[in-house]
C-alpha atoms as a PDB file:
ATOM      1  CA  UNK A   1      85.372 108.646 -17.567  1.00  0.00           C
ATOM      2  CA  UNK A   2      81.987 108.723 -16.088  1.00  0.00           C
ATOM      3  CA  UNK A   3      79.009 109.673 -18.022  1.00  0.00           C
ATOM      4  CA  UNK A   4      77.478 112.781 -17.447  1.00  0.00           C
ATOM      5  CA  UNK A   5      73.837 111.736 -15.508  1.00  0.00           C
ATOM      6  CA  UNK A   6      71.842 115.003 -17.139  1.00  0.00           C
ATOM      7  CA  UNK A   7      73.080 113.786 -20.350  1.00  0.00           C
ATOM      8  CA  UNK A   8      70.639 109.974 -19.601  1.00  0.00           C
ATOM      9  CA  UNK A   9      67.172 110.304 -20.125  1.00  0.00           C
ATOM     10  CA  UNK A  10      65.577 107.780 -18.442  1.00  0.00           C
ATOM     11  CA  UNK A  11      61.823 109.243 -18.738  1.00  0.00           C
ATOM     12  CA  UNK A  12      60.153 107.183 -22.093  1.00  0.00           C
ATOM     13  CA  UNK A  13      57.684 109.767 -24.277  1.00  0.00           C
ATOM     14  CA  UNK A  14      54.972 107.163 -24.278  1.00  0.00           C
ATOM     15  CA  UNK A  15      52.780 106.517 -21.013  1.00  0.00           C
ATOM     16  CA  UNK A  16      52.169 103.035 -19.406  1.00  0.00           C
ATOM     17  CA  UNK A  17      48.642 103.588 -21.434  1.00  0.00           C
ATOM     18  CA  UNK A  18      49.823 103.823 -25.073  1.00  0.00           C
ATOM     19  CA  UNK A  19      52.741 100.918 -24.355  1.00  0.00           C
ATOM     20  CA  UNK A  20      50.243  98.744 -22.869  1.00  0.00           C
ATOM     21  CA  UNK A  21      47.949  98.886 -26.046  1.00  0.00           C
ATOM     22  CA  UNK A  22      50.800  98.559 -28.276  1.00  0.00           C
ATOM     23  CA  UNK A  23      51.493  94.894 -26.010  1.00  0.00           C
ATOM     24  CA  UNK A  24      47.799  94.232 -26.811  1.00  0.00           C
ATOM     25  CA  UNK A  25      48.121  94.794 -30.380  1.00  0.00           C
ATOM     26  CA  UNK A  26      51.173  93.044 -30.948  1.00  0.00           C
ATOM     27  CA  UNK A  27      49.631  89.991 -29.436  1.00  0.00           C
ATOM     28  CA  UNK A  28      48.677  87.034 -32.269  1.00  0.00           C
ATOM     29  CA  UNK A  29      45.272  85.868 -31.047  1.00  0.00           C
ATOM     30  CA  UNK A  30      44.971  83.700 -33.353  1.00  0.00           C
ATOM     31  CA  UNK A  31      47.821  81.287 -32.786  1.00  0.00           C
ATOM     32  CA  UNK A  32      47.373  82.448 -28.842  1.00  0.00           C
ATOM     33  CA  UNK A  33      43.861  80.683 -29.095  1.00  0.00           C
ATOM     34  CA  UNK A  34      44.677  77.528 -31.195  1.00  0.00           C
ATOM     35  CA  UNK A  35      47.453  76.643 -29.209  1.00  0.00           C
ATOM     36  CA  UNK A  36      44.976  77.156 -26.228  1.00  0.00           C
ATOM     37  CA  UNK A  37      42.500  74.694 -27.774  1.00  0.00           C
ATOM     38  CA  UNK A  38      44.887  72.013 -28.382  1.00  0.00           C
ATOM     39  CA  UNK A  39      46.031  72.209 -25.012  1.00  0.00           C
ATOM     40  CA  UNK A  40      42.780  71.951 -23.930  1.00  0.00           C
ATOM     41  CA  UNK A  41      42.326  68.949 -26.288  1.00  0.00           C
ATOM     42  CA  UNK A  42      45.453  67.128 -24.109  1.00  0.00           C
ATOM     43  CA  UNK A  43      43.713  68.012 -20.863  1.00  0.00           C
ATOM     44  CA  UNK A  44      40.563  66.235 -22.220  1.00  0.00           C
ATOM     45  CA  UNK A  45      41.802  63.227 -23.141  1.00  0.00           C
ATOM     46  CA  UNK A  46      44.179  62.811 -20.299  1.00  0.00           C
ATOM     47  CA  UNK A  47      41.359  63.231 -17.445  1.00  0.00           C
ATOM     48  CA  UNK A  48      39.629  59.891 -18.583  1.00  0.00           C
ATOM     49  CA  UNK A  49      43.237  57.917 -18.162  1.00  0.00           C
ATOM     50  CA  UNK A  50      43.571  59.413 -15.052  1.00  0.00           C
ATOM     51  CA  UNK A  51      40.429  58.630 -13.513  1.00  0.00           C
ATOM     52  CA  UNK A  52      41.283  55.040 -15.088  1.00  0.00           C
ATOM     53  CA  UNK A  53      44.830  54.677 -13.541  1.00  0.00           C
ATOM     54  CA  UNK A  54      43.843  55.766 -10.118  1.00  0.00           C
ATOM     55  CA  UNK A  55      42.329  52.538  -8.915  1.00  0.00           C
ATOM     56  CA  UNK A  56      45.523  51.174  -9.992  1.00  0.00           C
ATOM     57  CA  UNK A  57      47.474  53.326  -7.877  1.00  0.00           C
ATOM     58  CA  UNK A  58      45.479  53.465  -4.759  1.00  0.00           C
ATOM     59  CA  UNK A  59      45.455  49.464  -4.866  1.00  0.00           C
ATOM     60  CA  UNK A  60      49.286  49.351  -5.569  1.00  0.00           C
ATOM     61  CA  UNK A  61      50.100  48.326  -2.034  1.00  0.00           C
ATOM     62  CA  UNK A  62      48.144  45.323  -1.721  1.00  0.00           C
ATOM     63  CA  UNK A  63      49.002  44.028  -5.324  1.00  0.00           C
ATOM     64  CA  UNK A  64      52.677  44.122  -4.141  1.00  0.00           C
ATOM     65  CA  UNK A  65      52.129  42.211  -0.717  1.00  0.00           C
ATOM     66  CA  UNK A  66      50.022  39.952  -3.228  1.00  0.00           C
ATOM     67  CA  UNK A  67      53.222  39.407  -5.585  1.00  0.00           C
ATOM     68  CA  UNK A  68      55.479  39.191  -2.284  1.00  0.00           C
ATOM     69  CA  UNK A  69      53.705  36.197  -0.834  1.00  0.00           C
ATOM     70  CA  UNK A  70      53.537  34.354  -4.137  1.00  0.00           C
ATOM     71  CA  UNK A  71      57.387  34.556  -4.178  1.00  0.00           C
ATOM     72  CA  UNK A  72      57.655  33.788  -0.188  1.00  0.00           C
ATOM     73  CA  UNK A  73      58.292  29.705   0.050  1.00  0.00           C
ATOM     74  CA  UNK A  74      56.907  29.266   3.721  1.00  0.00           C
ATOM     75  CA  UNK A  75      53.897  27.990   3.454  1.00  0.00           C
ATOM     76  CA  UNK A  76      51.384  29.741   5.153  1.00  0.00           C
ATOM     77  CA  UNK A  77      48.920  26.993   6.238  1.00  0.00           C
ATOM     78  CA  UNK A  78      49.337  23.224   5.952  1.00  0.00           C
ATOM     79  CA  UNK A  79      46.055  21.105   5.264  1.00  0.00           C
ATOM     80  CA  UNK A  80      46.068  17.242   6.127  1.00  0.00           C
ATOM     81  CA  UNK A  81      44.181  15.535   3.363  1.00  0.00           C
ATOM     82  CA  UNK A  82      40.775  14.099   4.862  1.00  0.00           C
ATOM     83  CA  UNK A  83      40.018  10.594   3.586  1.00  0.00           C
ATOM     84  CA  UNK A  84      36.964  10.255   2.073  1.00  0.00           C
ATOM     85  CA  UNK A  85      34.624   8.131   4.929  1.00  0.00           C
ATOM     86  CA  UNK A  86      31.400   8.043   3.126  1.00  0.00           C
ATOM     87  CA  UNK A  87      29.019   5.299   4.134  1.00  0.00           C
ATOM     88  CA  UNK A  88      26.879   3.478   1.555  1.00  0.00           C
ATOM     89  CA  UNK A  89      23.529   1.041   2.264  1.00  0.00           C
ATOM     90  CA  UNK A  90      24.267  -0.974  -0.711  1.00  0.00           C
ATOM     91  CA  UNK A  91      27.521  -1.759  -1.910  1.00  0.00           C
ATOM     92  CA  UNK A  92      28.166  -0.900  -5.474  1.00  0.00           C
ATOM     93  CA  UNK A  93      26.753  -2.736  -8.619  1.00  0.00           C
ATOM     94  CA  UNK A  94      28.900  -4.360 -10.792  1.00  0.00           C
ATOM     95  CA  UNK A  95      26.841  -3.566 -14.353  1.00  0.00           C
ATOM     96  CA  UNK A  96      27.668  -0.006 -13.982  1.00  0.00           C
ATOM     97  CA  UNK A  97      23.966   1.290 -13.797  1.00  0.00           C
ATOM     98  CA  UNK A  98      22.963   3.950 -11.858  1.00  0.00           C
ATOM     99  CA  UNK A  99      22.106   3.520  -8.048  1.00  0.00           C
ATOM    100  CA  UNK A 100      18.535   5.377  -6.971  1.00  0.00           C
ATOM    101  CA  UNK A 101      18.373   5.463  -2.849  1.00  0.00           C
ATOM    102  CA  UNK A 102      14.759   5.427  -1.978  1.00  0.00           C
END
């Protein structure tokens, strides 16, 4: 019913030395180190859109309070038009030559 716990050996023959070099050997450096490089190649090239995007970001805030008062309909500020009062020595020539003020 139980199994006899002398009959287990739980003690391995090889030492934490010899199964650690066996890890080491089994170990494909050579696939280990191009997918390293490639993954390096991603980091490279996403660091520069980063650094490009971040502006973008940090001035997110304002460009929505921009887009929100374009759609708001209350005008803000309301300008009367000014008439234009400007006073002239000579009145205008009729042949359409230029007027020299001396």
């Amino acid at each position: 019913m139980y199994p006899n716990p002398y009959l287990i050996s739980t003690a391995s023959r090889t030492g934490l030395l010899t199964r650690g070099l066996n890890a080491i050997k089994a170990v494909n450096w050579s696939t280990l180190l191009d997918e390293t490089q490639k993954t390096l190649g991603v980091i490279n090239q996403a660091i520069p859109v980063v650094y490009q995007i971040k502006p973008i970001v940090n001035n997110a805030k304002t460009l929505f309070r921009i887009a929100g008062s374009l759609n708001d309909n209350t005008p803000q500020e309301q300008t009367q038009p000014v008439e234009n009062t400007t006073a002239t020595s000579t009145p205008p020539s009729p042949n359409n030559s230029p007027i020299f003020y001396i």
